[in-house]
N, C-alpha and C. Protein backbone atom coordinates (compact mmCIF):
# COMPACT_ATOMS: atom_id res chain seq x y z
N UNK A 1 0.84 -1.21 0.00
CA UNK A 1 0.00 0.00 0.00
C UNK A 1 0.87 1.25 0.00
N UNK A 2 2.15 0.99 0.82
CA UNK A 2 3.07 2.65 1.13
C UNK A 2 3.65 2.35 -0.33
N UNK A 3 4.14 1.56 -0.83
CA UNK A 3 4.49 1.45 -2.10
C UNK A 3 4.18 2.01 -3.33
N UNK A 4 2.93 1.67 -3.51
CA UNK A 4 1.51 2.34 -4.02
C UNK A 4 1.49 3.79 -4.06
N UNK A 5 1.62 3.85 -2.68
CA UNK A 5 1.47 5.62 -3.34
C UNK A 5 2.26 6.17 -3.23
N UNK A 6 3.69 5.45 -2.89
CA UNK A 6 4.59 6.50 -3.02
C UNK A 6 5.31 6.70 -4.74
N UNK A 7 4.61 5.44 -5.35
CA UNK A 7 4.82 5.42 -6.99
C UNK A 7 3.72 6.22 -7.55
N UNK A 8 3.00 6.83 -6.63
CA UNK A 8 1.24 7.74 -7.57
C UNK A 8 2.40 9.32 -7.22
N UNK A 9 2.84 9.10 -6.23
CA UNK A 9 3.69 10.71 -5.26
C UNK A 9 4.64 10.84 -6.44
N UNK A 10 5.56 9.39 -6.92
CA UNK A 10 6.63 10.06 -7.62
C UNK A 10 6.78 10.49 -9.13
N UNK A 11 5.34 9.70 -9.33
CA UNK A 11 4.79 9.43 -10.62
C UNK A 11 3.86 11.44 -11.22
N UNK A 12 3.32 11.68 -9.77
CA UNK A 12 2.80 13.04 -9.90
C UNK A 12 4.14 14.19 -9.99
N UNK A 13 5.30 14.08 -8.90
CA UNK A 13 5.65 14.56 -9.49
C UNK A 13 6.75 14.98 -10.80
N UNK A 14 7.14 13.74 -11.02
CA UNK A 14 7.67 14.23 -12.26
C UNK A 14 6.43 14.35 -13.49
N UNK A 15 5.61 14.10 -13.46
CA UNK A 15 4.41 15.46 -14.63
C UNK A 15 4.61 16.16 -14.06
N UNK A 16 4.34 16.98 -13.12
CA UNK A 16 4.55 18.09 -12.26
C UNK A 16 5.75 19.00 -13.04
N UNK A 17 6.80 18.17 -12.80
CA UNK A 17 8.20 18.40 -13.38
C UNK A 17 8.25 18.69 -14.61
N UNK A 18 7.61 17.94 -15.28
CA UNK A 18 7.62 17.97 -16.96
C UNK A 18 6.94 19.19 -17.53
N UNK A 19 5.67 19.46 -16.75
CA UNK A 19 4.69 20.34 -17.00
C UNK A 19 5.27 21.60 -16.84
N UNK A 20 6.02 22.26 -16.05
CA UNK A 20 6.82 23.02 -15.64
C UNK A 20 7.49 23.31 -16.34
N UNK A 21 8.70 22.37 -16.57
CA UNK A 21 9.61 22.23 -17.95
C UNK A 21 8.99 23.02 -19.04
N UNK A 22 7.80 22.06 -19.29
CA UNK A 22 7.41 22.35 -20.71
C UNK A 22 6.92 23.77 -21.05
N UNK A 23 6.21 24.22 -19.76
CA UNK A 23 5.83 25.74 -19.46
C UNK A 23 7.01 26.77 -19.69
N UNK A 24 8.14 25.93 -18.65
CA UNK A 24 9.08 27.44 -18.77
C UNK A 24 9.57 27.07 -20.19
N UNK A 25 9.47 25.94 -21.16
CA UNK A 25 10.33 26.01 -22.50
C UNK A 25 9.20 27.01 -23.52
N UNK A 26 8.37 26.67 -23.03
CA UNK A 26 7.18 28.04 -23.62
C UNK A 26 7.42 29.35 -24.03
N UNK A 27 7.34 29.65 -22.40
CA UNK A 27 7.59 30.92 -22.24
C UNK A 27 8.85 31.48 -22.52
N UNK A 28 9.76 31.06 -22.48
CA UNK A 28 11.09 30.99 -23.21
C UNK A 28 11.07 31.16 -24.40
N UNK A 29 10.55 30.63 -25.38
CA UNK A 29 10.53 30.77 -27.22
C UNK A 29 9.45 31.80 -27.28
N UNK A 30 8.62 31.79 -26.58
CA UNK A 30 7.80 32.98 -26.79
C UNK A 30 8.53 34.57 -26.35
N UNK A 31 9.30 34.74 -25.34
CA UNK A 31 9.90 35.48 -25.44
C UNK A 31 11.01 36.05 -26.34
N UNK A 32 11.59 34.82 -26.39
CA UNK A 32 12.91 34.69 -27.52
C UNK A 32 12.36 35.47 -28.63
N UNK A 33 11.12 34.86 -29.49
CA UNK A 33 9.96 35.17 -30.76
C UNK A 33 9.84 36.93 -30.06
N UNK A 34 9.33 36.94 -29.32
CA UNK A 34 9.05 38.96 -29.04
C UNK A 34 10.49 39.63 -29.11
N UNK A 35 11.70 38.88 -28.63
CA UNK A 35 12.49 39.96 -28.77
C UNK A 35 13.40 39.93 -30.03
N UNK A 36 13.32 38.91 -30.70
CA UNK A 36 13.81 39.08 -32.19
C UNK A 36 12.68 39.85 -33.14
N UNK A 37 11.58 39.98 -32.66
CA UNK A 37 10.76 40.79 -33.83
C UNK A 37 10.40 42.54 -33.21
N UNK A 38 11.57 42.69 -32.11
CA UNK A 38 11.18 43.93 -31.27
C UNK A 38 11.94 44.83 -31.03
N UNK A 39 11.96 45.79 -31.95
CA UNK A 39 13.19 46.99 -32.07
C UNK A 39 13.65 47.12 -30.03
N UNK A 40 14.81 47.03 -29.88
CA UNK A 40 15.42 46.94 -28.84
C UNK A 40 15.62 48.49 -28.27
N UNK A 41 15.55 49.60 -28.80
CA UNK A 41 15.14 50.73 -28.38
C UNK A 41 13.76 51.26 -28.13
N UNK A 42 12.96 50.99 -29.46
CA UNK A 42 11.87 52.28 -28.53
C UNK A 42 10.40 50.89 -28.87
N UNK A 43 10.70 49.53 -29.10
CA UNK A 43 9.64 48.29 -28.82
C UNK A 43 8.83 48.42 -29.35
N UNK A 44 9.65 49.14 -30.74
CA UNK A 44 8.46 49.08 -32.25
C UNK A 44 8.89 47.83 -32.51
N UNK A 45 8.07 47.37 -33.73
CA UNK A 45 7.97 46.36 -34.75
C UNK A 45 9.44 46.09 -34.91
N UNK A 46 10.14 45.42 -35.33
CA UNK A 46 10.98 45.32 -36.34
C UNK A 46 10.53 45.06 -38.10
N UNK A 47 11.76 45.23 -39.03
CA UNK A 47 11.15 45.08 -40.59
C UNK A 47 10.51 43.67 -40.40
N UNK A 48 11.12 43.06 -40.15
CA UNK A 48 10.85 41.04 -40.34
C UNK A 48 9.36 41.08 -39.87
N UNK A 49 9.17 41.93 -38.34
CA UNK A 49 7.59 41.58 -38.08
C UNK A 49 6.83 42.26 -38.70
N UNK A 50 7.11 43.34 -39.29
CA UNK A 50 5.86 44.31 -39.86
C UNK A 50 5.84 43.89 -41.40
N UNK A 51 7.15 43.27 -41.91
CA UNK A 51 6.33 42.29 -43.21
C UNK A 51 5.59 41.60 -43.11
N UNK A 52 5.24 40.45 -42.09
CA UNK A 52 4.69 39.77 -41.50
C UNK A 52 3.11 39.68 -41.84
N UNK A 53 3.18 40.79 -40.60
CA UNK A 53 2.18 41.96 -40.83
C UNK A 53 0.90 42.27 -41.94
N UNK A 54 2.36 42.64 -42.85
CA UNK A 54 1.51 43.83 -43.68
C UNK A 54 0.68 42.61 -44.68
N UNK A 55 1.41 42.09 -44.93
CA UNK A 55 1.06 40.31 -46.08
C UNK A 55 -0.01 39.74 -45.46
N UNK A 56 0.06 39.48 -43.78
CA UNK A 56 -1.40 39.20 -43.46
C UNK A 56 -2.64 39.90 -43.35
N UNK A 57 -2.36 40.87 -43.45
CA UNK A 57 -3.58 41.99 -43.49
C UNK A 57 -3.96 42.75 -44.28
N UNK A 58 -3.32 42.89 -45.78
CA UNK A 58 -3.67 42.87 -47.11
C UNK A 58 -4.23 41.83 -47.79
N UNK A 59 -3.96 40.61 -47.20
CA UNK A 59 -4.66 39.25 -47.61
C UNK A 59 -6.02 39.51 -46.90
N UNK A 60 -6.09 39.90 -45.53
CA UNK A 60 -7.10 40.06 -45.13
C UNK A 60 -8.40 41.21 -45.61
N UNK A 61 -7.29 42.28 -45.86
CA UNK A 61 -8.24 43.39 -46.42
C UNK A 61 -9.09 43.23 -47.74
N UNK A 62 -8.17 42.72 -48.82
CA UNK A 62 -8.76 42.28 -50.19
C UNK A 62 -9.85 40.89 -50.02
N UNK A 63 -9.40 40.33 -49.38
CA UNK A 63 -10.74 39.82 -49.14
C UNK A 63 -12.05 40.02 -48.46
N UNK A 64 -11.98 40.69 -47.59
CA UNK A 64 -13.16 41.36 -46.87
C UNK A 64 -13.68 42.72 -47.24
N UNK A 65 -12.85 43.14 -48.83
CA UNK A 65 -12.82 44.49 -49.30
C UNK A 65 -12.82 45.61 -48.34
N UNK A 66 -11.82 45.39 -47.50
CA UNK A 66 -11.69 46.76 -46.92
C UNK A 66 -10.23 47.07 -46.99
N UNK A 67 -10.10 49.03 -46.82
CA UNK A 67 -8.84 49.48 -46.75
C UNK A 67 -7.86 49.46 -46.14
N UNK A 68 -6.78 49.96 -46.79
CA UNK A 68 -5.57 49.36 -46.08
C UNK A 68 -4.67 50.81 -45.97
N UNK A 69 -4.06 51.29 -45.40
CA UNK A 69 -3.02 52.42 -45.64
C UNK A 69 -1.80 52.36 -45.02
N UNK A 70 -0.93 52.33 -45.72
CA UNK A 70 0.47 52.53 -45.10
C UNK A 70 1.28 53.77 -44.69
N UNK A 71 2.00 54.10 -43.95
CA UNK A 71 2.63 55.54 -43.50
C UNK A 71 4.19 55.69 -43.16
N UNK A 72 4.90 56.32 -44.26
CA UNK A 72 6.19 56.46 -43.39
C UNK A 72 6.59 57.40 -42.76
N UNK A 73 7.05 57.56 -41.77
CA UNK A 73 7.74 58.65 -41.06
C UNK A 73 8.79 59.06 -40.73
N UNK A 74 9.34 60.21 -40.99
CA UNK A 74 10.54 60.64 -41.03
C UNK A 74 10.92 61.39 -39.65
N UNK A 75 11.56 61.37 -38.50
CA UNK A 75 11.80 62.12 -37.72
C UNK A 75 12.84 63.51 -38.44
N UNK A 76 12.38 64.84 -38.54
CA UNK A 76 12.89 65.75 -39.13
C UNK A 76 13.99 66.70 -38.73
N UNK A 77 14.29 66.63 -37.72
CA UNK A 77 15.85 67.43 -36.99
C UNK A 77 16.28 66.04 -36.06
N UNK A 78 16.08 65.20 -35.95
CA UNK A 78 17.01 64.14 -35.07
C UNK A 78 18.76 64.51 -35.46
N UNK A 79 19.25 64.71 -36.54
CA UNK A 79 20.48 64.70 -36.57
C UNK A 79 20.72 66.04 -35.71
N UNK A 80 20.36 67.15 -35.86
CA UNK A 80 20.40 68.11 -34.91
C UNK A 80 20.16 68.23 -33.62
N UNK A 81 19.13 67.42 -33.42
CA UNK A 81 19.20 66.63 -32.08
C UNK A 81 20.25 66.53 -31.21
N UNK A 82 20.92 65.01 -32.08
CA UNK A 82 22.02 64.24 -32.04
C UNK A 82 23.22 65.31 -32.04
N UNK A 83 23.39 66.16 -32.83
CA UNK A 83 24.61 67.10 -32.62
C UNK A 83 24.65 67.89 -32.03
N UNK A 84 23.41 68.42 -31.26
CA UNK A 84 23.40 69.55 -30.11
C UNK A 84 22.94 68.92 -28.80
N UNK A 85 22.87 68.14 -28.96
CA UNK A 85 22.32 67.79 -27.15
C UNK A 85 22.63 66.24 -27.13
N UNK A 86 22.94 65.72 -28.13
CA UNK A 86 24.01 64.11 -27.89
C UNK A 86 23.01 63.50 -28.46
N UNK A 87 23.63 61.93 -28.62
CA UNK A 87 22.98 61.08 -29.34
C UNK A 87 21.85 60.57 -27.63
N UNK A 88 21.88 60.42 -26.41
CA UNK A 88 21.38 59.93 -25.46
C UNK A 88 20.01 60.64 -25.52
N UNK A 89 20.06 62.12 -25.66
CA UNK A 89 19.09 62.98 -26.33
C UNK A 89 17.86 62.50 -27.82
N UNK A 90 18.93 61.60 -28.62
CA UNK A 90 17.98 61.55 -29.73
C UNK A 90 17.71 60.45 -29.28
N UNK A 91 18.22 59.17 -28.82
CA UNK A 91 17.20 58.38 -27.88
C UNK A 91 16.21 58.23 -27.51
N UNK A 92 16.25 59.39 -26.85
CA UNK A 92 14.78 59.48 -25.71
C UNK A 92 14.33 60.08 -26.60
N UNK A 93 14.36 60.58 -27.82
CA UNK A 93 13.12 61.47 -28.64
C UNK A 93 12.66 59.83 -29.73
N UNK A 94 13.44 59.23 -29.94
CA UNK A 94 12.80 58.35 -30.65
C UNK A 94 11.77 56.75 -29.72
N UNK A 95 12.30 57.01 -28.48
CA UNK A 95 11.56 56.12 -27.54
C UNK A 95 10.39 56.60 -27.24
N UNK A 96 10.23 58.31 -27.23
CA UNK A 96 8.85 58.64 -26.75
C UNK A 96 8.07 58.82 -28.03
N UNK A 97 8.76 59.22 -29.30
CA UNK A 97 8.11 58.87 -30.54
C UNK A 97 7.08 58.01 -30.81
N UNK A 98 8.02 56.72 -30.80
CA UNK A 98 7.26 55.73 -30.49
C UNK A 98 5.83 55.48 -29.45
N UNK A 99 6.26 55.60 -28.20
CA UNK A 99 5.17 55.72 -27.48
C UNK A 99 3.97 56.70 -27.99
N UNK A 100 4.32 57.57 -28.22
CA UNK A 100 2.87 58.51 -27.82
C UNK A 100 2.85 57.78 -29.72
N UNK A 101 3.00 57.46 -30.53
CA UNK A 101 2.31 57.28 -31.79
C UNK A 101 1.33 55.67 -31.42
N UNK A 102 2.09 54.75 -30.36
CA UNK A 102 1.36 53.48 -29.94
C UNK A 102 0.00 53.96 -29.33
N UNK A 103 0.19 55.24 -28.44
CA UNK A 103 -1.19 55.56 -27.94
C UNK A 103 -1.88 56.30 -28.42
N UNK A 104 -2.08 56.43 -29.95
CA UNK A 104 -2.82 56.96 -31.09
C UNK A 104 -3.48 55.72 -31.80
N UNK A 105 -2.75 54.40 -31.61
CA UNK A 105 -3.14 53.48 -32.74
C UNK A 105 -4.00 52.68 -32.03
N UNK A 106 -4.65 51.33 -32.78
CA UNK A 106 -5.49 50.43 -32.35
C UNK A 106 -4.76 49.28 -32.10
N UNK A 107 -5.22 48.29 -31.17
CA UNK A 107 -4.28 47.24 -31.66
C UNK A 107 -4.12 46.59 -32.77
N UNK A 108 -4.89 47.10 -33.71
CA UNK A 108 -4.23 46.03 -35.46
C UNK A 108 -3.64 46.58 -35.81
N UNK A 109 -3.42 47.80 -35.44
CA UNK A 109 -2.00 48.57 -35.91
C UNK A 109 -0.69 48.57 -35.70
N UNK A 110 0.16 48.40 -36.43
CA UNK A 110 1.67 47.97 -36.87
C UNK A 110 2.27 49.11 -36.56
N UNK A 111 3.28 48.98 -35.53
CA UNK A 111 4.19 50.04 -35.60
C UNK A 111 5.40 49.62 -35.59
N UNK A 112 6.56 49.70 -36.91
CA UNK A 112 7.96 49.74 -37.03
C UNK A 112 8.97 50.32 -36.96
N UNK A 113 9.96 49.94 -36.47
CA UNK A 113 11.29 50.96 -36.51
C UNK A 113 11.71 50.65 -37.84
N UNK A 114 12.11 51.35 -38.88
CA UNK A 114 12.67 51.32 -40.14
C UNK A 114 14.06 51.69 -40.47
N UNK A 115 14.28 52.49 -39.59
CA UNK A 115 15.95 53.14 -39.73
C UNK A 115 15.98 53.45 -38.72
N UNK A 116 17.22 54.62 -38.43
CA UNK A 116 17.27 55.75 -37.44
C UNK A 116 16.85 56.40 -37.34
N UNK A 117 16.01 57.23 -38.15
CA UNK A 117 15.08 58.25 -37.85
C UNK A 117 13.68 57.77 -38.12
N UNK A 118 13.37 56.65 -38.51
CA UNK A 118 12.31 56.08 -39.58
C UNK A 118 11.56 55.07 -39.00
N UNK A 119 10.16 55.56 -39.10
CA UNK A 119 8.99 54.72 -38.52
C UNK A 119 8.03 54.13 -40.15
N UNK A 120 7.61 53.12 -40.21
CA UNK A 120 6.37 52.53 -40.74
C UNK A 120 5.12 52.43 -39.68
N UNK A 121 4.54 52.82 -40.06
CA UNK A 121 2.76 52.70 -39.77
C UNK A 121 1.69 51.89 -40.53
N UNK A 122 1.57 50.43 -40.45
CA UNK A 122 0.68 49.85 -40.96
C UNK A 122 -0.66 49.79 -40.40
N UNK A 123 -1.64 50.42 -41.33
CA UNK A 123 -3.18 51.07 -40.62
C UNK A 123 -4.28 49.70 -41.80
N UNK A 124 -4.47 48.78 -41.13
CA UNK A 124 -5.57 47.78 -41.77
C UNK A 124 -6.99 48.48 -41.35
N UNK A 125 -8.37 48.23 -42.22
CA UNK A 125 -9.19 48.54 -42.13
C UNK A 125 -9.14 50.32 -41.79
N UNK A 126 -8.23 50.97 -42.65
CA UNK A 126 -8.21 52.40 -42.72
C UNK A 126 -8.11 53.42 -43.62
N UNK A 127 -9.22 54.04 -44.36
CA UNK A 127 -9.12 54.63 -45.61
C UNK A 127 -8.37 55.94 -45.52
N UNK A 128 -7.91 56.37 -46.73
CA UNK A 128 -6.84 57.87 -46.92
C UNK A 128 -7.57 58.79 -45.93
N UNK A 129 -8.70 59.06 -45.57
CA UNK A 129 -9.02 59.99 -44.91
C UNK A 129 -8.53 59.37 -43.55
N UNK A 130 -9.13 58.96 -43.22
CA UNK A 130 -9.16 58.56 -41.88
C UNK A 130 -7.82 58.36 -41.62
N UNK A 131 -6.68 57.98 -42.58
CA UNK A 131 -5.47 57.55 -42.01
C UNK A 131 -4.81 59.55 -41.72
N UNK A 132 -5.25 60.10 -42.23
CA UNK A 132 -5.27 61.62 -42.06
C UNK A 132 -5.54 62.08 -40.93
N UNK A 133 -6.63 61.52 -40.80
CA UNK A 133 -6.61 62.30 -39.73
C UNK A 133 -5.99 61.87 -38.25
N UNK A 134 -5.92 60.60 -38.61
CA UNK A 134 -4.98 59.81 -37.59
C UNK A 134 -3.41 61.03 -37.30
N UNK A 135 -2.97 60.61 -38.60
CA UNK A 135 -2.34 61.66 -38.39
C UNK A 135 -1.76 62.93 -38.06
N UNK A 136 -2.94 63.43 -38.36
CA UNK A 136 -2.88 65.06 -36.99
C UNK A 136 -2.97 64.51 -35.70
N UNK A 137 -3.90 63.71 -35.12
CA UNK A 137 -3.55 63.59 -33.97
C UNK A 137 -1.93 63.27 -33.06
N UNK A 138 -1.41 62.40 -34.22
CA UNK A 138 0.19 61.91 -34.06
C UNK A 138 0.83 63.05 -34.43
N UNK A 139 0.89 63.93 -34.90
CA UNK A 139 1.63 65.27 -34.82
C UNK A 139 1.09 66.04 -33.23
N UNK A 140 0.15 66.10 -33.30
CA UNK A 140 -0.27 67.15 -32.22
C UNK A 140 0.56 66.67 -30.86
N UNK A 141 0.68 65.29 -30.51
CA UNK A 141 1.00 64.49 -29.90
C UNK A 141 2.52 64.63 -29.66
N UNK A 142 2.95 64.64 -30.79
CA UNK A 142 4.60 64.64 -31.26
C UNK A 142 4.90 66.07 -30.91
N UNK A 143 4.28 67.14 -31.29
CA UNK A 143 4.37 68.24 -30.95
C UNK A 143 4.34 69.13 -29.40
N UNK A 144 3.93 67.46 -28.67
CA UNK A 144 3.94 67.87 -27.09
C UNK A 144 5.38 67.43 -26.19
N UNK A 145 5.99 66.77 -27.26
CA UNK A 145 7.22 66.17 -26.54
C UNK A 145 8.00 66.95 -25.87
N UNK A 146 8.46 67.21 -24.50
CA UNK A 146 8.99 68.61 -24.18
C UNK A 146 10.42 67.93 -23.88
N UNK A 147 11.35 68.16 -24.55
CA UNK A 147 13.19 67.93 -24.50
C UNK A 147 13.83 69.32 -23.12
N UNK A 148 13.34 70.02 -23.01
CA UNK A 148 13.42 70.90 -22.03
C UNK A 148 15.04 71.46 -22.50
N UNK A 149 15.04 71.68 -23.71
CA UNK A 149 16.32 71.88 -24.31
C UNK A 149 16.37 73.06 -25.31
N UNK A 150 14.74 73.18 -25.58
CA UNK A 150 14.07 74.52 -26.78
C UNK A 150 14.05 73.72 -27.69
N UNK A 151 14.95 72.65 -28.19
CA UNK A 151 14.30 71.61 -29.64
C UNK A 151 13.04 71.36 -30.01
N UNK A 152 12.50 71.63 -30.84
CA UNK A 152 11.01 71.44 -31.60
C UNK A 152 11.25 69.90 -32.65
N UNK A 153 10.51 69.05 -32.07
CA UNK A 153 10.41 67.53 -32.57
C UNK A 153 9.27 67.44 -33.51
N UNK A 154 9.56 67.06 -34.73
CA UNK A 154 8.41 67.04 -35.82
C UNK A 154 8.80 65.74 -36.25
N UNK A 155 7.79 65.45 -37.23
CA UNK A 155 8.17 64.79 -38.46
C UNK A 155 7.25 64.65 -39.35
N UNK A 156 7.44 64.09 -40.53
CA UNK A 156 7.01 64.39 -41.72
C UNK A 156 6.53 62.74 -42.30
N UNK A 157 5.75 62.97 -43.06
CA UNK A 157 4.91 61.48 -43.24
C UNK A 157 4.39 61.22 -45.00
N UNK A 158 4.25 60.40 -45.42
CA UNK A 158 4.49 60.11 -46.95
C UNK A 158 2.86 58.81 -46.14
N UNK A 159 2.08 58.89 -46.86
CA UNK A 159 0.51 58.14 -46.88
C UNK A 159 0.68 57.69 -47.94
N UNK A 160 -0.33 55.72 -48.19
CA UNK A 160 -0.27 55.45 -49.53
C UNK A 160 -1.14 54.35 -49.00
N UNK A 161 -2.47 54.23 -49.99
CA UNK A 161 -3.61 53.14 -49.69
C UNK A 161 -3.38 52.12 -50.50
N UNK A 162 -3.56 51.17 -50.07
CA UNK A 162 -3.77 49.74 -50.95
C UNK A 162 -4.15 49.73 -52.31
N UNK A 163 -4.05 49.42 -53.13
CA UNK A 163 -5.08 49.77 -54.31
C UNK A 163 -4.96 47.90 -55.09
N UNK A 164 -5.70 47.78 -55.88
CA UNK A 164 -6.42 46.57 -56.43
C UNK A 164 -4.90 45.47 -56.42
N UNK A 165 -3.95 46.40 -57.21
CA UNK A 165 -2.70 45.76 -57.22
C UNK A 165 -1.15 46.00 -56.83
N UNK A 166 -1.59 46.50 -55.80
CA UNK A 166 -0.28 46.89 -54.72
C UNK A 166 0.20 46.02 -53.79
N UNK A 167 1.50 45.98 -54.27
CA UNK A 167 1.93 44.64 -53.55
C UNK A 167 2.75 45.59 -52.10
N UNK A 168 3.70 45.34 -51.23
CA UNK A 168 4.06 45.20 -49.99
C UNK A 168 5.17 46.17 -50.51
N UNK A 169 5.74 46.03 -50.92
CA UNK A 169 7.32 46.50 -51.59
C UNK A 169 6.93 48.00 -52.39
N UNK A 170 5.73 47.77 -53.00
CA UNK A 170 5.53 49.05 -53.99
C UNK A 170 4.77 50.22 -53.32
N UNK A 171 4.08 49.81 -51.97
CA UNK A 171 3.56 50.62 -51.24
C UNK A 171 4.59 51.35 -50.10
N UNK A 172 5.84 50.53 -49.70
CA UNK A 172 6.67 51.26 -48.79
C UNK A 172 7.54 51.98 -49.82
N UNK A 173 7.65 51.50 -50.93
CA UNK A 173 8.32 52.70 -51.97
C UNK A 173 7.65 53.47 -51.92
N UNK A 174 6.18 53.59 -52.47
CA UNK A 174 5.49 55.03 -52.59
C UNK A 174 5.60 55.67 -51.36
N UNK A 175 5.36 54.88 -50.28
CA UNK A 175 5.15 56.25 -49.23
C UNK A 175 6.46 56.61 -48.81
N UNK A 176 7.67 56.40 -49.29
CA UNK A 176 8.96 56.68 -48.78
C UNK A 176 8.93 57.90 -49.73
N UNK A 177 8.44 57.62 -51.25
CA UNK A 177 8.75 58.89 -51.95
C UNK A 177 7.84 59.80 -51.29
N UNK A 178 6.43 59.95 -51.08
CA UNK A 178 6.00 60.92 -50.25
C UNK A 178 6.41 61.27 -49.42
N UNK A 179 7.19 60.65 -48.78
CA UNK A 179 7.47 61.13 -47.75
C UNK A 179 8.95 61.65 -47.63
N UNK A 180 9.56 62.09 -48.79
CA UNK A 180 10.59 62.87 -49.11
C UNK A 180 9.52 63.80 -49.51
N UNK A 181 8.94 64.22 -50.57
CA UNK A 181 8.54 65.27 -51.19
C UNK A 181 7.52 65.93 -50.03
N UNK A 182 7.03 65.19 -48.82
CA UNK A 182 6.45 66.02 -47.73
C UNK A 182 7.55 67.12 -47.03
N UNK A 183 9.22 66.15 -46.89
CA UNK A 183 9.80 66.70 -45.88
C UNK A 183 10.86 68.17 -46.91
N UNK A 184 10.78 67.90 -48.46
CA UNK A 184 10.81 69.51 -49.15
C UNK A 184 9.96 70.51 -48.78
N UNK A 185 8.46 70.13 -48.95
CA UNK A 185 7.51 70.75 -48.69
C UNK A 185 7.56 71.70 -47.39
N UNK A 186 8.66 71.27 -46.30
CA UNK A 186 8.19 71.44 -44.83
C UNK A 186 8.40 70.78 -43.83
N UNK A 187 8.73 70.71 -43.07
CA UNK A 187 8.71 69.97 -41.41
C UNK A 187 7.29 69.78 -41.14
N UNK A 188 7.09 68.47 -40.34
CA UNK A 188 5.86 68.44 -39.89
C UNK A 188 4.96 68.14 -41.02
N UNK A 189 5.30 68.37 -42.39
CA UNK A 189 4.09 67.93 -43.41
C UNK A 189 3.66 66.21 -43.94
N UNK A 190 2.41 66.46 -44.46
CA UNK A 190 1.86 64.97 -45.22
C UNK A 190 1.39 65.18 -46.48
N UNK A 191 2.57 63.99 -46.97
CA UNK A 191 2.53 63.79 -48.68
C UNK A 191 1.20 62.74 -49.07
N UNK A 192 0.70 62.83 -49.46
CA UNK A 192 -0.32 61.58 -49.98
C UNK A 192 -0.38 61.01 -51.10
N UNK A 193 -0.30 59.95 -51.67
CA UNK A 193 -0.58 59.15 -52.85
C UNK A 193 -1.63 58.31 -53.35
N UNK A 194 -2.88 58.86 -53.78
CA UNK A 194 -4.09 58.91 -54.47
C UNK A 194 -3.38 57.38 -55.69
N UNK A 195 -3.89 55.62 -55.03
CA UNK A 195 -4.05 55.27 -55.79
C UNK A 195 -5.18 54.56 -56.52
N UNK A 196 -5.29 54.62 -57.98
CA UNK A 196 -6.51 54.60 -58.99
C UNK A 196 -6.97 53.08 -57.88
N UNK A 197 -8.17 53.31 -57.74
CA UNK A 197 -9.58 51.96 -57.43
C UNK A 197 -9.06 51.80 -55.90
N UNK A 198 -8.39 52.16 -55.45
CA UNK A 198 -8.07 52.04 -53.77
C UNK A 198 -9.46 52.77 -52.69
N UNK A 199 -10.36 53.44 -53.29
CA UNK A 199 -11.12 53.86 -52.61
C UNK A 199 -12.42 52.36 -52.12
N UNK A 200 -12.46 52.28 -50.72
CA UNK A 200 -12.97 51.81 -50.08
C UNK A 200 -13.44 52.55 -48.89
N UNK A 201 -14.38 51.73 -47.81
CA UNK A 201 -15.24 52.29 -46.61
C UNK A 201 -14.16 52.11 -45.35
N UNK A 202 -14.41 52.37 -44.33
CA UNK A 202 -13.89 51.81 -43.46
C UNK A 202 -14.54 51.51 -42.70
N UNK A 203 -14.32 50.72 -41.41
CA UNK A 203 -15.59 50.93 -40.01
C UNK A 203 -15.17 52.14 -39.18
């Protein structure tokens, strides 16, 4: 009988053991998976995840016919930043960047680090207007960042909607070129790219 259960005792716990194991090997690759797809400064996207991304939710959009808009962003004096008040300075302007643009978005929204100064914004279920106006709010936002240094933090943004046959590659080209010809235009401005049959609803 003591036999008995001390083989049910040793038998519980190694599942016990295993279960554990298998938990912390879990949580382990699942972390591992978040921090290879997780810009290590300001815990945007990385490129790898926001391709990811964008392929699943253009698959998703064209089939449920709804819009799609992409956004690049240029941070517009960071190098001045960086040369008057240090690179530790442009840091913290691209960490809070980040933040206050996460607490503008939804959660289906994609936010990437792209470069050094350079954000992607993938907006599913979001037409040219609406990704507009998204946008002022993320300036107004950006425009509150206080460096306590007199630096004025902008940036400048290049918009571009899905259209019937826009693939992944041809849409971060377009909005990269907008988003040069915004930052001629001006600091702080938005370029847009009107493409033919891309007009859809949004919710």
């Amino acid at each position: 009988m003591l036999y008995a259960a001390l083989t049910i005792l040793l038998c519980s716990i190694t599942v016990f053991s295993k279960d554990r194991y298998a938990f912390r090997e879990y949580t382990t690759k699942l972390r591992l998976e978040q921090a290879s797809s997780t810009d290590f400064l300001t815990n945007a996207a990385t490129r790898a995840r926001l391709e990811d991304e964008a392929h699943r939710w253009m698959s998703f959009c064209r089939r449920q016919g709804l819009p799609l808009c992409l956004v690049f962003a240029d941070v517009d004096n960071l190098k001045y930043i960086n040369d008057h008040f240090g690179h530790t300075m442009g840091d913290v302007v691209l960490k809070q960047l980040a933040e206050l643009m996460k607490k503008q978005l939804r959660n289906s929204d994609t936010i990437a680090r792209w470069g050094g100064d350079e954000f992607v914004i993938l907006l599913p279920n979001v037409s040219l207007e609406t990704a507009l106006l998204l946008l002022e709010r993320v300036k107004l936002a950006v425009s509150q960042i206080d460096l306590h240094s007199g630096a004025v933090v902008s940036c400048s943004y290049g918009v571009v909607e899905m259209g019937p046959e826009s693939t992944y590659q041809q849409m971060l080209s377009d909005a990269d070129t907008q988003m040069y010809r915004a930052k001629r235009a001006g600091k702080g401005q938005n370029a847009i790219l009107h493409t033919p049959g891309s007009g859809t609803n949004a919710q």
